[in-house]
Structure formats: C-alpha cells, structure tokens
C-alpha atoms as a PDB file:
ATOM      1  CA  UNK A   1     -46.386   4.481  13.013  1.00  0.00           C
ATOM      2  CA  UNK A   2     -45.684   6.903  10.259  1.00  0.00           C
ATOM      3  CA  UNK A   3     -42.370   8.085   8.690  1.00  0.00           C
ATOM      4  CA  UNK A   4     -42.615  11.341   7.353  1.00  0.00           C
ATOM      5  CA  UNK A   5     -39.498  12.382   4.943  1.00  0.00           C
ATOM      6  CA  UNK A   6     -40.942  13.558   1.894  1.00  0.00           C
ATOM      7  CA  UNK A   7     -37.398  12.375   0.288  1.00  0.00           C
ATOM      8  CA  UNK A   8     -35.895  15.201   2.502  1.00  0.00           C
ATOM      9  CA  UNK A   9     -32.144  15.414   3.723  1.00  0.00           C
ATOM     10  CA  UNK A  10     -32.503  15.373   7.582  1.00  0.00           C
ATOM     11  CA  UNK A  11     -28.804  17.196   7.160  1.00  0.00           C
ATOM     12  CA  UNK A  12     -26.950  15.644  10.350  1.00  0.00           C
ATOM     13  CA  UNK A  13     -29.293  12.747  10.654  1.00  0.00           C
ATOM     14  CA  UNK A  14     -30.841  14.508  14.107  1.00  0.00           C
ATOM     15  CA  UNK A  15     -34.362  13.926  13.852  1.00  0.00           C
ATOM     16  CA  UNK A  16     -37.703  14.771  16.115  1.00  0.00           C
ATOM     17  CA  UNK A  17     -40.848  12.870  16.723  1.00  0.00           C
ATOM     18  CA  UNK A  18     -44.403  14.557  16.963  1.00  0.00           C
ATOM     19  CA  UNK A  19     -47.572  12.470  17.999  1.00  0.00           C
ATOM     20  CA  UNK A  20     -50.701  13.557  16.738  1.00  0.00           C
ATOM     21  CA  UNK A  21     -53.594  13.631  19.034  1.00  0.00           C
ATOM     22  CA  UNK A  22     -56.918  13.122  19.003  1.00  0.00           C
ATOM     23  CA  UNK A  23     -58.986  13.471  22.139  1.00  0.00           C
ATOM     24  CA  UNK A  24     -55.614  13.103  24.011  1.00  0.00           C
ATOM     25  CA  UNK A  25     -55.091   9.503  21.932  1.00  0.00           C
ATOM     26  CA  UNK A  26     -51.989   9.098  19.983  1.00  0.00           C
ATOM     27  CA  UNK A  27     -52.919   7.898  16.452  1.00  0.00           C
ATOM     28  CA  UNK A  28     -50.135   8.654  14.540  1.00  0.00           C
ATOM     29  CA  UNK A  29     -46.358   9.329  14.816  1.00  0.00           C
ATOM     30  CA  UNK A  30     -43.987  11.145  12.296  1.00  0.00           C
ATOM     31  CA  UNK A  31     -40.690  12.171  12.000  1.00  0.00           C
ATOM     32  CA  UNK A  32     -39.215  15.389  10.706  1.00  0.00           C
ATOM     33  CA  UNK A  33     -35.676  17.063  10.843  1.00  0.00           C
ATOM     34  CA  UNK A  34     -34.291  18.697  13.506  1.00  0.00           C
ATOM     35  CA  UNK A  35     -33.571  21.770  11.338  1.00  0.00           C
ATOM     36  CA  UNK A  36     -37.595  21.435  10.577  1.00  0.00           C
ATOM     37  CA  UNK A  37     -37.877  22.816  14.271  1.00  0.00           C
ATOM     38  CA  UNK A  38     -35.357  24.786  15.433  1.00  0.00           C
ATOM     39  CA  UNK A  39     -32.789  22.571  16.107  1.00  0.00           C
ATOM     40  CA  UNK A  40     -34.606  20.256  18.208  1.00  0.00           C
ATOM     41  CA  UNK A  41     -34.570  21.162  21.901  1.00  0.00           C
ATOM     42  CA  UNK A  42     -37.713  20.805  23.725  1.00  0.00           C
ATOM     43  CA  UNK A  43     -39.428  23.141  24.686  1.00  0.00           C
ATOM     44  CA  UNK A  44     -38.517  25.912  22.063  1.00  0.00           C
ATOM     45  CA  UNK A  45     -38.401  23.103  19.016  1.00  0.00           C
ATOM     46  CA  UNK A  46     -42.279  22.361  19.800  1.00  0.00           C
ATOM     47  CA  UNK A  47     -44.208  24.928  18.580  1.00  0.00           C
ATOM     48  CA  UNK A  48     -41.745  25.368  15.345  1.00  0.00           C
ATOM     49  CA  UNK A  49     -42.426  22.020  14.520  1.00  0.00           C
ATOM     50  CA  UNK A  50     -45.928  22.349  14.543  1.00  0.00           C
ATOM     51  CA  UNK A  51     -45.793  25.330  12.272  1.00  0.00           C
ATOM     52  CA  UNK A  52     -43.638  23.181   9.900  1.00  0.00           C
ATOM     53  CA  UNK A  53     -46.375  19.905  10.092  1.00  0.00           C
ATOM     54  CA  UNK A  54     -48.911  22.787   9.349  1.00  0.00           C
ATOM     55  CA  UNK A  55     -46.673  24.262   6.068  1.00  0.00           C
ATOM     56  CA  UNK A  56     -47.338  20.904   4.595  1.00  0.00           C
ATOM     57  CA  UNK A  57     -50.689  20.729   5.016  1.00  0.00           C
ATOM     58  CA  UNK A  58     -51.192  18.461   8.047  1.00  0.00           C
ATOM     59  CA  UNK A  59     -53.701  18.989  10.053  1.00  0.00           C
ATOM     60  CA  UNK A  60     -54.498  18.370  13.950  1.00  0.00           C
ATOM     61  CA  UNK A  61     -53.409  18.896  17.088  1.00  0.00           C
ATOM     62  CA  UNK A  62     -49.558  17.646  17.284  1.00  0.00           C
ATOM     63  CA  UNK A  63     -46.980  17.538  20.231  1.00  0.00           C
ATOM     64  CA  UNK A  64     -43.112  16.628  20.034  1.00  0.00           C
ATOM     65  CA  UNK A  65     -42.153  13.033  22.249  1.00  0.00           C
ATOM     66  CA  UNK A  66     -39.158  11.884  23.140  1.00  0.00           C
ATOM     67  CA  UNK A  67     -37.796   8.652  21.211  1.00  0.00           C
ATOM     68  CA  UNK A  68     -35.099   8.407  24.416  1.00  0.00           C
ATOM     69  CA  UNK A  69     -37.930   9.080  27.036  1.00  0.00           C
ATOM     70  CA  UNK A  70     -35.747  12.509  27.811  1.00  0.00           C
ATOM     71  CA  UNK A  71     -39.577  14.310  28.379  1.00  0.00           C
ATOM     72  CA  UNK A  72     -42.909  13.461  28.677  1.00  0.00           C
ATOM     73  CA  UNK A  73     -41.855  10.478  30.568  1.00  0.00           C
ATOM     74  CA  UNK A  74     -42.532   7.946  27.622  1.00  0.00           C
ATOM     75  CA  UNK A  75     -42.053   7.968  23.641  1.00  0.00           C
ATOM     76  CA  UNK A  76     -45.902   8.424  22.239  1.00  0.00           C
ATOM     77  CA  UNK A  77     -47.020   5.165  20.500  1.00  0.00           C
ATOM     78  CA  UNK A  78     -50.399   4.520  18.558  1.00  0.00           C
ATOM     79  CA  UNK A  79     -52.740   3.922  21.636  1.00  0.00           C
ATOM     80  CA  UNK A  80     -50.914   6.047  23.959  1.00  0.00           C
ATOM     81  CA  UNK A  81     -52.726   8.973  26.001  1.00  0.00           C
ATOM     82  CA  UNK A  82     -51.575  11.906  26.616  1.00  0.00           C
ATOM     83  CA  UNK A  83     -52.304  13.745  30.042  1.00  0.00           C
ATOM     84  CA  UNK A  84     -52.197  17.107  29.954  1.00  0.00           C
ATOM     85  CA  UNK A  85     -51.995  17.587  33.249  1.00  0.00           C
ATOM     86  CA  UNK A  86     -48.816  16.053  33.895  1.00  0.00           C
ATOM     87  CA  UNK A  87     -47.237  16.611  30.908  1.00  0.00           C
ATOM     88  CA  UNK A  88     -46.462  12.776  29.971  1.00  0.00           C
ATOM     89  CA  UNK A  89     -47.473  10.676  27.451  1.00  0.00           C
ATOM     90  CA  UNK A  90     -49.305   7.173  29.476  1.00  0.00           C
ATOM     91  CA  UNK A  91     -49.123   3.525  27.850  1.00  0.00           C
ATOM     92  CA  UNK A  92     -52.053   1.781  27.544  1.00  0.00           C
ATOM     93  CA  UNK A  93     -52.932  -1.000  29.849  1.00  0.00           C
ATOM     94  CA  UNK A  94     -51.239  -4.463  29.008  1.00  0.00           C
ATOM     95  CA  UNK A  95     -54.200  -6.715  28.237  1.00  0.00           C
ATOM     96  CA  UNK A  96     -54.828  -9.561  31.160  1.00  0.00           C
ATOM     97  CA  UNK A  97     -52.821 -12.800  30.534  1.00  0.00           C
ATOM     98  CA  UNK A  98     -54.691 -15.870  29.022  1.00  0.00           C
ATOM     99  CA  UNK A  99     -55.461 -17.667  32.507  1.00  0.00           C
ATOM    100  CA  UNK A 100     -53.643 -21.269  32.478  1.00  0.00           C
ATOM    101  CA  UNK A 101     -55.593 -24.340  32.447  1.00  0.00           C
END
C-alpha cells in the first residue's frame, strides 16, 4: 500500500483513502487530506479527490474506500475487486488451508 503526503499538512489529521483500479483490481492505495477533497464526505468528496490525484499528475482510474468500512462494504486492499454493480469493494478468496497429514 502506498502513502501519499508529499510532506503535506493534512491540517486536522482527517484523511481519505482512494484505490486505484485497474480492470476493477485494486493495485494501489493512497492517502490524501480531507481538505484535498472537499472535506471528505462520500459521495460529494469522490470526484474532488480525483481531480486533486489528477493535479499531481497521477494517472488512472481512482475511487475513494472507506478505512472504517462506512461504504463500499470493505476498505480496498492490493488484490481487492471492485464490483461496480454493487458498489463494494470484494476481498479476494482466502487461499485453501495446507491439508493435515
């Protein structure tokens, strides 16, 4: 997972998560400030932080997640698929246990 700060003041600490996707896979995760999108609040923050990851020169397709789950149903993690039907971010399958011997 990436931290994106560029050495910047997040002001009150309040900070929002985008995933960037590619074919509706998760491969990378940033942070930026709340101010950086509009204070925050899903849905209007969304598209302001994407126009902010843009401004720096970051390109691809980037949604806002939820570190406390509060929508999309999960936080995005490197792995995770996005459906964009319902909205939610999906964890990948656990792998199968080792069988015991």
């Amino acid at each position: 997972m990436a931290f994106l700060d560029y050495d910047r003041n997040f002001g009150d600490g309040i900070m929002a998560h985008f995933a960037q996707l590619q074919n509706n896979v998760v491969v990378e995760v940033i942070v930026i400030g709340n101010d950086d999108c509009g204070g925050g609040t899903m849905p209007e923050s969304e598209p302001i932080g994407q126009a902010f990851i843009a401004s720096l020169g970051i390109e691809g397709d980037w949604l806002q997640t939820s570190y406390h789950a509060n929508f999309r149903a999960l936080y995005a993690g490197i792995g995770y698929t996005y459906d964009p039907a319902l909205d939610e971010f999906v964890a990948p399958p656990s792998p199968d246990p080792v069988p015991s011997v």
